[in-house]
N, C-alpha and C. Protein backbone atom coordinates (compact mmCIF):
# COMPACT_ATOMS: atom_id res chain seq x y z
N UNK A 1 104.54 6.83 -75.66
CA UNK A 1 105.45 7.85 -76.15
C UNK A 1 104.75 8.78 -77.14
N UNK A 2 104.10 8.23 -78.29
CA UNK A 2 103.06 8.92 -79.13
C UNK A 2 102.13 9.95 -78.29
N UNK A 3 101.31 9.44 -77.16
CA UNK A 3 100.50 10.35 -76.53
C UNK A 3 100.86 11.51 -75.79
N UNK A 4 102.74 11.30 -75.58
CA UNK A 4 103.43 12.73 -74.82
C UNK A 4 103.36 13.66 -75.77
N UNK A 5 103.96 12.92 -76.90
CA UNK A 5 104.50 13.71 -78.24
C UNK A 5 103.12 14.88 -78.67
N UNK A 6 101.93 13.81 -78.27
CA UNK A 6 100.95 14.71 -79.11
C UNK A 6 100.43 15.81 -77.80
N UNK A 7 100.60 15.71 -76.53
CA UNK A 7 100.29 16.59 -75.71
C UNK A 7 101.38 17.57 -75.86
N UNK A 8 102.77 17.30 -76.19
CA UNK A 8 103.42 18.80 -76.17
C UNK A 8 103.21 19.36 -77.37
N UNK A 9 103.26 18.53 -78.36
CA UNK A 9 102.36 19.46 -79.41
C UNK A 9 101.22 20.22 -79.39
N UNK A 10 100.31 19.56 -78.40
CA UNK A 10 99.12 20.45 -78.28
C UNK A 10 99.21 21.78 -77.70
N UNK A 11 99.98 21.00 -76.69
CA UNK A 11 100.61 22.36 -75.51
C UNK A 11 101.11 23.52 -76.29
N UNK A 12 102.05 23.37 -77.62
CA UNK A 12 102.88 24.22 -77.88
C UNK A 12 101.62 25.14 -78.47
N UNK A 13 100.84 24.44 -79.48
CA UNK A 13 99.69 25.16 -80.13
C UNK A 13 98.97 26.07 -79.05
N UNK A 14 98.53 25.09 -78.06
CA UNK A 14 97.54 26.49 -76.73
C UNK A 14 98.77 27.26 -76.44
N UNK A 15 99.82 27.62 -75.92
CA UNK A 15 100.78 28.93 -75.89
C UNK A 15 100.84 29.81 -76.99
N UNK A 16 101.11 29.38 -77.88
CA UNK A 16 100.88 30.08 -78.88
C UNK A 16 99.77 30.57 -79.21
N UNK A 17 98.89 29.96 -79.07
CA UNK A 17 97.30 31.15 -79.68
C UNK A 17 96.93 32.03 -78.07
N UNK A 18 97.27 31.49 -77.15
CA UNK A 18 97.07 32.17 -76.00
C UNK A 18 98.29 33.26 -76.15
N UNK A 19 99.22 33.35 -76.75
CA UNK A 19 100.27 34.57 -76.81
C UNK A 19 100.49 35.53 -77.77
N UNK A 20 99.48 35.20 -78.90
CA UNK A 20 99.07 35.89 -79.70
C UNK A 20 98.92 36.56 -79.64
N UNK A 21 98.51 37.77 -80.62
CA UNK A 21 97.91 39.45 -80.36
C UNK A 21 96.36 38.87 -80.79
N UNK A 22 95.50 39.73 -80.50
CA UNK A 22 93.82 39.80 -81.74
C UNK A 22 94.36 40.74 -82.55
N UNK A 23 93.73 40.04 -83.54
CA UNK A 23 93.35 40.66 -84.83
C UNK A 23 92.26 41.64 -84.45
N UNK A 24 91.52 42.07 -83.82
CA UNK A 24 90.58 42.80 -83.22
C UNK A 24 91.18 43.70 -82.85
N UNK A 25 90.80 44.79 -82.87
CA UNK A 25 91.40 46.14 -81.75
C UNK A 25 90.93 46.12 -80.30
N UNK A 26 91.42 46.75 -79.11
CA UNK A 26 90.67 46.58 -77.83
C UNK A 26 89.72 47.83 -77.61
N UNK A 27 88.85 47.23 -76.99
CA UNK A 27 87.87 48.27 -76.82
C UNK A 27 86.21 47.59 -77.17
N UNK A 28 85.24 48.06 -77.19
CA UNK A 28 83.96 47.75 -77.34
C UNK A 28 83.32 48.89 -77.84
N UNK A 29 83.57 48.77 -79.49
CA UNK A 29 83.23 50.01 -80.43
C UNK A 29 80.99 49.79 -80.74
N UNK A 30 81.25 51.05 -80.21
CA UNK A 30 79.55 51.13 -80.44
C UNK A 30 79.12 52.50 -81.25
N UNK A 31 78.41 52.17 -82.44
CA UNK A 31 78.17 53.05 -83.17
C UNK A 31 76.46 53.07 -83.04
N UNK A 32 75.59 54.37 -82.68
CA UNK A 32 74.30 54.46 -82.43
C UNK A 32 73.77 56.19 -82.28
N UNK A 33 72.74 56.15 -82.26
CA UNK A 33 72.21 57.75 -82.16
C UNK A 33 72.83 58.50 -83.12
N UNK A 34 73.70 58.53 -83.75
CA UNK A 34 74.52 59.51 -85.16
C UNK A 34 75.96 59.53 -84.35
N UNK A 35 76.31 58.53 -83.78
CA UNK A 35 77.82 58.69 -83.36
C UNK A 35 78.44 57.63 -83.03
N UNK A 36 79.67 57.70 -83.12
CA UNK A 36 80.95 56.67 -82.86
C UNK A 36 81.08 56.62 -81.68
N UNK A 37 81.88 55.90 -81.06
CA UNK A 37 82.93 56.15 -79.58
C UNK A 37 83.36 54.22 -79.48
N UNK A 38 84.25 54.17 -78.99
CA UNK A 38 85.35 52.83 -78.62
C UNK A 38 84.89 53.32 -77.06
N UNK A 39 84.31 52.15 -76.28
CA UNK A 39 84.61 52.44 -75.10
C UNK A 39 85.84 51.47 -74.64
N UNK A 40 86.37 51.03 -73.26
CA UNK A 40 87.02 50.29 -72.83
C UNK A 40 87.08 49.05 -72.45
N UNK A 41 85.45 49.06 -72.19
CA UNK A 41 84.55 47.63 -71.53
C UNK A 41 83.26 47.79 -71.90
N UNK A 42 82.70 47.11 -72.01
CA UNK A 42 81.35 46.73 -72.49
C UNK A 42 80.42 47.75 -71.76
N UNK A 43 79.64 48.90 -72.40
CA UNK A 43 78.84 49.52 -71.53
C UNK A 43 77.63 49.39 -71.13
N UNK A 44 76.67 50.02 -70.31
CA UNK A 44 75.61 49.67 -69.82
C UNK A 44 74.84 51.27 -70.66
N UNK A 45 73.65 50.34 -71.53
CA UNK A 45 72.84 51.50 -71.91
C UNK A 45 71.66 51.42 -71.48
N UNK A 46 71.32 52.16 -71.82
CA UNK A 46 69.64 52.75 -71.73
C UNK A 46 68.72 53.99 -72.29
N UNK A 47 68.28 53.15 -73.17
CA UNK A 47 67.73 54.04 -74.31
C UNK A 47 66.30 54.47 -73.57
N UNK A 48 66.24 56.05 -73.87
CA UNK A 48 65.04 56.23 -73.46
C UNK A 48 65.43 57.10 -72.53
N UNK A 49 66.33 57.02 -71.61
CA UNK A 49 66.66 57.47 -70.14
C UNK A 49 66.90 59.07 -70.96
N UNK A 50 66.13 60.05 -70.76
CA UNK A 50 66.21 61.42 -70.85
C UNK A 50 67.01 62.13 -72.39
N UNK A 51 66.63 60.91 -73.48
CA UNK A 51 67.28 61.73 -74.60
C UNK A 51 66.91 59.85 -75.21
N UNK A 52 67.90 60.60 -76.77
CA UNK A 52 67.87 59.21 -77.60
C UNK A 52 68.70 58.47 -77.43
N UNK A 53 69.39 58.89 -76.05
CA UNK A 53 70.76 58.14 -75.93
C UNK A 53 71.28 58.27 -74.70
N UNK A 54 71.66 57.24 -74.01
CA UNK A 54 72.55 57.29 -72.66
C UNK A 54 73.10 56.03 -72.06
N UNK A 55 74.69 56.10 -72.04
CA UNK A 55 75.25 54.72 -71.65
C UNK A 55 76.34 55.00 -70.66
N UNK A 56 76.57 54.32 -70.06
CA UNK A 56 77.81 55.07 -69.19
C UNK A 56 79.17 52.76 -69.05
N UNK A 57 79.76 53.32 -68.82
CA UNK A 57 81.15 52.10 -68.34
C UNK A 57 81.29 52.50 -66.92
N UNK A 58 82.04 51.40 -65.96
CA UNK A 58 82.39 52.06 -64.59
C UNK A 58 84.01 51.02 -65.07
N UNK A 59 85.18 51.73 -64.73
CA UNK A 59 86.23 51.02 -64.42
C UNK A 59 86.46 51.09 -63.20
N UNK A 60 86.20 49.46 -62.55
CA UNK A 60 86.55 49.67 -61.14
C UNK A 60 88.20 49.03 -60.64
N UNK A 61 88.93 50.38 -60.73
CA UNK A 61 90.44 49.42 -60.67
C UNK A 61 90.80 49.73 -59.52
N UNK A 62 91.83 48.82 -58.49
CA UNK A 62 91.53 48.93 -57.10
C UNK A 62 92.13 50.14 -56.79
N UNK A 63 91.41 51.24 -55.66
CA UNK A 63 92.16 52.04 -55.23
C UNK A 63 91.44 53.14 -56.30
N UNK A 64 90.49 53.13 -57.74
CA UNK A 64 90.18 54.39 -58.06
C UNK A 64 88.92 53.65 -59.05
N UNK A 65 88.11 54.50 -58.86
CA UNK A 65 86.95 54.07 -59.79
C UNK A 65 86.89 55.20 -60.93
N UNK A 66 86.81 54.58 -62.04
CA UNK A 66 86.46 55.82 -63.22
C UNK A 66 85.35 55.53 -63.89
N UNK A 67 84.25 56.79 -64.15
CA UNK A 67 83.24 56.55 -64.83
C UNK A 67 83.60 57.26 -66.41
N UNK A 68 82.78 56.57 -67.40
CA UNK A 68 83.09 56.43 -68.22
C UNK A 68 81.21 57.02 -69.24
N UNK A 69 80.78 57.84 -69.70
CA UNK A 69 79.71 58.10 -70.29
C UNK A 69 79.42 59.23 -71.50
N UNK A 70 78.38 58.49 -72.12
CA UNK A 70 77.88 58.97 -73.49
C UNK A 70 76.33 59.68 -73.82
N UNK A 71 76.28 60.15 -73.90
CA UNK A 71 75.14 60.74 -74.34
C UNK A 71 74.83 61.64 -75.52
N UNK A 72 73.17 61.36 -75.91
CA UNK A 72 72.89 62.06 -76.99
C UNK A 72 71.76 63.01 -76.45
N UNK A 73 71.38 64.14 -76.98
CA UNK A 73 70.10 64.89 -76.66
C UNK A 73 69.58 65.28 -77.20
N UNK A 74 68.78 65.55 -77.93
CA UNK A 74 67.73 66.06 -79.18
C UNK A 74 67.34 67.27 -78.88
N UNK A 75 67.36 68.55 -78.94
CA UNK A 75 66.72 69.61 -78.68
C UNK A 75 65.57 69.85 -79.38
N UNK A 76 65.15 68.99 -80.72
CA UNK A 76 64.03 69.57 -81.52
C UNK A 76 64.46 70.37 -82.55
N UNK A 77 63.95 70.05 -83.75
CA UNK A 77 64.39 71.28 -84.79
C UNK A 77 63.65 72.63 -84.47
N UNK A 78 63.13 72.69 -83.87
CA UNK A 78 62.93 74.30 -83.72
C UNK A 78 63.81 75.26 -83.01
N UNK A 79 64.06 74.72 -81.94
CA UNK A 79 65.58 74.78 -81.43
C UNK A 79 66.48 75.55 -82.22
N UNK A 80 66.91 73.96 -83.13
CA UNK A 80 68.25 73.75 -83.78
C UNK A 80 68.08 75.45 -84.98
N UNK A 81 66.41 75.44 -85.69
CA UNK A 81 66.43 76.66 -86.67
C UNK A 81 66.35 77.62 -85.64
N UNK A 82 66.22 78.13 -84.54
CA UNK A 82 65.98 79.49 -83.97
C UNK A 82 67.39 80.08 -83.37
N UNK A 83 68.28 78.75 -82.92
CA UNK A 83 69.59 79.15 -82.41
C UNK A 83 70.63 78.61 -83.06
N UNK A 84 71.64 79.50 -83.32
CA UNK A 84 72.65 78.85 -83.61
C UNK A 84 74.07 77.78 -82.61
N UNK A 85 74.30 76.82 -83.47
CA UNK A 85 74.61 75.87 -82.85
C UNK A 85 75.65 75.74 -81.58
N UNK A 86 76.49 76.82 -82.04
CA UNK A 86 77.53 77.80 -80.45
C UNK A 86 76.36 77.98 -79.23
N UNK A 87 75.16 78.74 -79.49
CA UNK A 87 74.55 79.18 -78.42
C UNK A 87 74.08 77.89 -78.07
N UNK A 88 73.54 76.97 -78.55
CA UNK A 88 72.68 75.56 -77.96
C UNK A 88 73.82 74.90 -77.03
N UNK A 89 75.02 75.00 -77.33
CA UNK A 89 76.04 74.31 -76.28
C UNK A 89 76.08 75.53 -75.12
N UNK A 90 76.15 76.45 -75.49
CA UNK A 90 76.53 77.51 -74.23
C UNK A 90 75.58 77.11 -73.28
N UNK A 91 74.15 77.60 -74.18
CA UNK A 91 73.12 77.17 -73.30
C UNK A 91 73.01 75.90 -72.27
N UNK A 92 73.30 74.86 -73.58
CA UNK A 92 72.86 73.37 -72.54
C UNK A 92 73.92 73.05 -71.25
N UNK A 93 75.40 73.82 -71.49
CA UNK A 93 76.49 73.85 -70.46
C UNK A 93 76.42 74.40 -69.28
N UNK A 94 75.38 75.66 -69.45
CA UNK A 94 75.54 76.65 -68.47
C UNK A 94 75.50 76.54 -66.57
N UNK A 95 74.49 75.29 -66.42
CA UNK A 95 74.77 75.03 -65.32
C UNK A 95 75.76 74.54 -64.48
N UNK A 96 76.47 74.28 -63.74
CA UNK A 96 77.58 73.82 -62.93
C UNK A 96 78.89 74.65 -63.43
N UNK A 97 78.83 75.63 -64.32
CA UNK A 97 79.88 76.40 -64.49
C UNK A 97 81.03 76.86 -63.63
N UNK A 98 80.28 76.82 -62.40
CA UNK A 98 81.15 77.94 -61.01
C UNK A 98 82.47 76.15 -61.07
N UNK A 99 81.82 74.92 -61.52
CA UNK A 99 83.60 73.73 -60.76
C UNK A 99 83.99 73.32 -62.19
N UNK A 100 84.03 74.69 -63.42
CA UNK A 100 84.79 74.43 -64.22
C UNK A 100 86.61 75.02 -64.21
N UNK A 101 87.33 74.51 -64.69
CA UNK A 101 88.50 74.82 -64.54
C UNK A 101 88.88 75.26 -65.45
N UNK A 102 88.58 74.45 -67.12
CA UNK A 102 88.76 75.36 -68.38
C UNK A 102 87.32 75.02 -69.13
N UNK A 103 87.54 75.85 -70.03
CA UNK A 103 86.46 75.28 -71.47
C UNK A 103 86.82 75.79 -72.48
N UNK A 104 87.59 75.16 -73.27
CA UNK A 104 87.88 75.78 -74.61
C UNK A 104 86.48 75.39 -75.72
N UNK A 105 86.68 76.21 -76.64
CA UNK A 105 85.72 76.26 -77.88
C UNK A 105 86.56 75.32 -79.24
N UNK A 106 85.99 74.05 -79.42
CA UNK A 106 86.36 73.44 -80.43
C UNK A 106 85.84 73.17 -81.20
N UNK A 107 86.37 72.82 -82.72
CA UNK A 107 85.67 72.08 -83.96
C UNK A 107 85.90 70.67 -84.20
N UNK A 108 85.04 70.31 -84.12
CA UNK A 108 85.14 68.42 -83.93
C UNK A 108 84.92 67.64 -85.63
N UNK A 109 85.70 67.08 -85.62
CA UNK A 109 85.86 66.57 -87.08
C UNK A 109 85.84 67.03 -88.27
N UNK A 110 85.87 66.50 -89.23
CA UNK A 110 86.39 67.28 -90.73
C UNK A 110 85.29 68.19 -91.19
N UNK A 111 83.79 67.58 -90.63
CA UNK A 111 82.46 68.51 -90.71
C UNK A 111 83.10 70.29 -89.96
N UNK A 112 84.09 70.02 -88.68
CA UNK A 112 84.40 71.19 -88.06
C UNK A 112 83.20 71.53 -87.21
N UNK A 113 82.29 70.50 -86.54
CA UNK A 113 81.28 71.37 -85.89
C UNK A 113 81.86 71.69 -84.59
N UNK A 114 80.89 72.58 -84.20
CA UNK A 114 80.96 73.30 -82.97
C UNK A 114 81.28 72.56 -81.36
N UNK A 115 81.58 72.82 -80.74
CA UNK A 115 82.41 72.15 -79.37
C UNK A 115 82.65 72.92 -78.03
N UNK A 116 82.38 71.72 -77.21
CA UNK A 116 83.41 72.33 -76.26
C UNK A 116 84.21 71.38 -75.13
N UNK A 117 84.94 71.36 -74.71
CA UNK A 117 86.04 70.74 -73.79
C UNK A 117 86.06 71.30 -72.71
N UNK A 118 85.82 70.34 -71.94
CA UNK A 118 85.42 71.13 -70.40
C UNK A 118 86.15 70.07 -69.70
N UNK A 119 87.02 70.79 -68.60
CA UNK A 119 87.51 70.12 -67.57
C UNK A 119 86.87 71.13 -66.06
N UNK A 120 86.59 70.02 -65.07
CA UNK A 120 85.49 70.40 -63.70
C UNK A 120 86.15 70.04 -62.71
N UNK A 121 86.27 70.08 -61.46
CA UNK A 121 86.00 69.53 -60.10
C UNK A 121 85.00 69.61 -59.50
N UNK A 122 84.69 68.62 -58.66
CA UNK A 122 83.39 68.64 -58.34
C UNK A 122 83.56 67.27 -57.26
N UNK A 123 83.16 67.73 -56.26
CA UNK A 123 82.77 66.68 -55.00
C UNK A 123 84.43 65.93 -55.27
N UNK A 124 85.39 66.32 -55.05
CA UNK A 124 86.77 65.76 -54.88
C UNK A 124 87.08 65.04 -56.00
N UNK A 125 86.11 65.07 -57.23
CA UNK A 125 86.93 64.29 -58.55
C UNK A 125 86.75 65.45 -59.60
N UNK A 126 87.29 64.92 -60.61
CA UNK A 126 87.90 65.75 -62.10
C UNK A 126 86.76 65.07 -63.17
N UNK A 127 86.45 66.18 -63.73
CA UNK A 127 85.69 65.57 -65.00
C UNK A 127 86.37 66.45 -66.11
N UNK A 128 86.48 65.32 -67.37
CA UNK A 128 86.35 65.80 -68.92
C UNK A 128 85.40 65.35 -69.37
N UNK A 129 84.39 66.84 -69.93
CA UNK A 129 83.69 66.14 -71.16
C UNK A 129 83.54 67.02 -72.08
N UNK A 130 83.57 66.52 -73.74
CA UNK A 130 83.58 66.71 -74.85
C UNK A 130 81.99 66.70 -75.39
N UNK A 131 81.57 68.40 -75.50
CA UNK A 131 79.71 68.14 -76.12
C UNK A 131 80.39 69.18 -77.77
N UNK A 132 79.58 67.92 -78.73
CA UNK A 132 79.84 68.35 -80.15
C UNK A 132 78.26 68.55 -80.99
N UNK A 133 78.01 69.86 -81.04
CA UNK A 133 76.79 70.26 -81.49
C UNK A 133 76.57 69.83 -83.15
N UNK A 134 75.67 69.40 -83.54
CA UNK A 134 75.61 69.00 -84.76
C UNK A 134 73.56 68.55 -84.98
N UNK A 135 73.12 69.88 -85.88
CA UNK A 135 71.80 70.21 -86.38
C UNK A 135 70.96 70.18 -84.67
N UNK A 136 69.97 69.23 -84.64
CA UNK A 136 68.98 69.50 -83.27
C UNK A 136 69.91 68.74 -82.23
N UNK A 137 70.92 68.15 -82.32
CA UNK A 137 71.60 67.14 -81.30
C UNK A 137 72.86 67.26 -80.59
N UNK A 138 72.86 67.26 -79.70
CA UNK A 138 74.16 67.46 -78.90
C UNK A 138 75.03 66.36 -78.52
N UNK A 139 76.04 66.01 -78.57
CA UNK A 139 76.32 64.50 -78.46
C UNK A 139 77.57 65.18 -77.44
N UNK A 140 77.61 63.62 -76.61
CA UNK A 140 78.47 64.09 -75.18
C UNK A 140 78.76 63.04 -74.80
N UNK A 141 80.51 63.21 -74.94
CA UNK A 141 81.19 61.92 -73.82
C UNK A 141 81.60 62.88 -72.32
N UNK A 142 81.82 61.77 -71.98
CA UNK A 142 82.79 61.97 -70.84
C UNK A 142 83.60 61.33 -70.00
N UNK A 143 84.24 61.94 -69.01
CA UNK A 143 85.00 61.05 -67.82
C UNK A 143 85.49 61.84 -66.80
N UNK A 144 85.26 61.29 -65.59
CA UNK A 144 85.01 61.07 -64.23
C UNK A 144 85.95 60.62 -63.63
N UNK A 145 87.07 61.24 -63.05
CA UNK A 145 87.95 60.01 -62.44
C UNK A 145 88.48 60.94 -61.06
N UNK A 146 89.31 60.05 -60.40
CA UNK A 146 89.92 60.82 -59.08
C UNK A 146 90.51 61.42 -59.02
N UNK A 147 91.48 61.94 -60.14
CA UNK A 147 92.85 62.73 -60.55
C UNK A 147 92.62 63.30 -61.75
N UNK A 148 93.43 64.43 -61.95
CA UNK A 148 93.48 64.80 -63.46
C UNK A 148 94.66 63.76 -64.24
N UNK A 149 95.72 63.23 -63.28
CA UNK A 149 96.05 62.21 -63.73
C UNK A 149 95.56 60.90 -65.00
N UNK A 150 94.98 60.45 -64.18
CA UNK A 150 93.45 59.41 -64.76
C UNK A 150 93.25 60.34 -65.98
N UNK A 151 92.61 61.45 -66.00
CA UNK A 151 92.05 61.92 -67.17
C UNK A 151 93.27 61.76 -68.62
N UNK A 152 94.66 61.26 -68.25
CA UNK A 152 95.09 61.24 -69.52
C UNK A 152 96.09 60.02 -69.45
N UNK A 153 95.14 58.76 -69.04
CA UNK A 153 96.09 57.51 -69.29
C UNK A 153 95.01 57.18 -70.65
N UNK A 154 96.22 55.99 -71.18
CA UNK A 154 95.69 55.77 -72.71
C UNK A 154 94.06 55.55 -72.81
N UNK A 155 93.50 54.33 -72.18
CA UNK A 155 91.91 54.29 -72.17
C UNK A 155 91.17 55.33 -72.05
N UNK A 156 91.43 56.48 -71.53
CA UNK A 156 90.91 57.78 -71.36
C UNK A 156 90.83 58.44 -72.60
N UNK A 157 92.23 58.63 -73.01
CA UNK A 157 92.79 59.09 -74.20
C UNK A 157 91.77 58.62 -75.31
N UNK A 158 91.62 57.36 -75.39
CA UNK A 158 91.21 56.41 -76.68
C UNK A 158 89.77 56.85 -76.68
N UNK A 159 89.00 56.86 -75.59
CA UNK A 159 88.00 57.20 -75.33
C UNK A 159 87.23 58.75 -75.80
N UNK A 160 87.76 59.29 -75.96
CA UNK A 160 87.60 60.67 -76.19
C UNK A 160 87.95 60.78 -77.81
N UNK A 161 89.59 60.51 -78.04
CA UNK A 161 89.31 60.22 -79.49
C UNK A 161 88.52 58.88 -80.26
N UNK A 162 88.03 58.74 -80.16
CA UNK A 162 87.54 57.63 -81.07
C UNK A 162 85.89 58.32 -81.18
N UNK A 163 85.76 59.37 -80.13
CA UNK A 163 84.01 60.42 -80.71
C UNK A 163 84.05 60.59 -82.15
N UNK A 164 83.12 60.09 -82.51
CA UNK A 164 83.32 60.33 -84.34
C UNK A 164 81.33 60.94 -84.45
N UNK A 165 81.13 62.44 -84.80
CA UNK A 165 79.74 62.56 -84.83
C UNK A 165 79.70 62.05 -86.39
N UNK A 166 78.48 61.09 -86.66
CA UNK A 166 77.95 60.67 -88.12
C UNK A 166 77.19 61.54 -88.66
N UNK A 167 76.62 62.04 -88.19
CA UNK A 167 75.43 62.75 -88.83
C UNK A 167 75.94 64.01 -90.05
């Protein structure tokens, strides 16, 4: 009788910590290269790959895959002193322009640097990405998904805000 007693007690304890919330927030917060971002799932980096920075997530949920990516780019301070920081985004954007849909001009955090917000089509999917200019470096999320839908469920959402440039 003792040994039931102590298994539903145990039992009650595993439901309960299994029904719990975390004390943790969700997400897989990575801070590196002079910037923030929360991704959704654990990402795949690779330092080195064409800048000081590049990681991308894949959410594969059935029926739609969304990519999920970060990047940093260094232009060089000579660059950064010869142009001002509006033109280094114009510039570094300029290609694939013709499967943009918008691009507004933004100021990204309390610094207020320079920005831009770009929504694309391209090969039957939708991209957002957010490039925030700050001294020789360009820092750039994004996302990739099948719908413009996708582009504004919460993980998407979270993803985009949680860009915090450090520098």
């Amino acid at each position: 009788m003792r040994a039931i007693v102590l298994c539903f007690v145990a039992a009650g304890f595993l439901i309960a910590a299994g029904c719990s919330k975390s004390s943790q927030p969700s997400g897989v917060h990575k801070g590196t290269a002079g910037f923030r971002v929360t991704w959704p799932g654990e990402p795949e980096e690779m330092p080195g790959a064409g800048g000081p920075y590049l990681a991308t997530y894949t959410d594969r949920a059935p029926g739609a895959v969304t990519l999920y990516k970060a990047s940093v780019t260094d232009l060089g301070a000579e660059a950064a002193n010869q142009t001002s920081a509006r033109d280094l985004l114009i510039a570094f954007k300029f290609a694939f322009q013709k499967d943009e849909v918008s691009r507004k001009e933004i100021e990204h955090g309390p610094k207020k640097r320079p920005g831009l917000d770009i929504l694309s089509k391209r090969s039957g999917k939708v991209s957002r990405e957010v490039v925030v200019a700050s001294g020789s470096r360009l820092y750039s999320v994004s996302v990739t998904a099948p719908t413009e839908e996708a582009l504004r469920t919460p993980p998407v959402t979270a993803f985009f805000d949680s860009l915090t440039v450090e520098e």
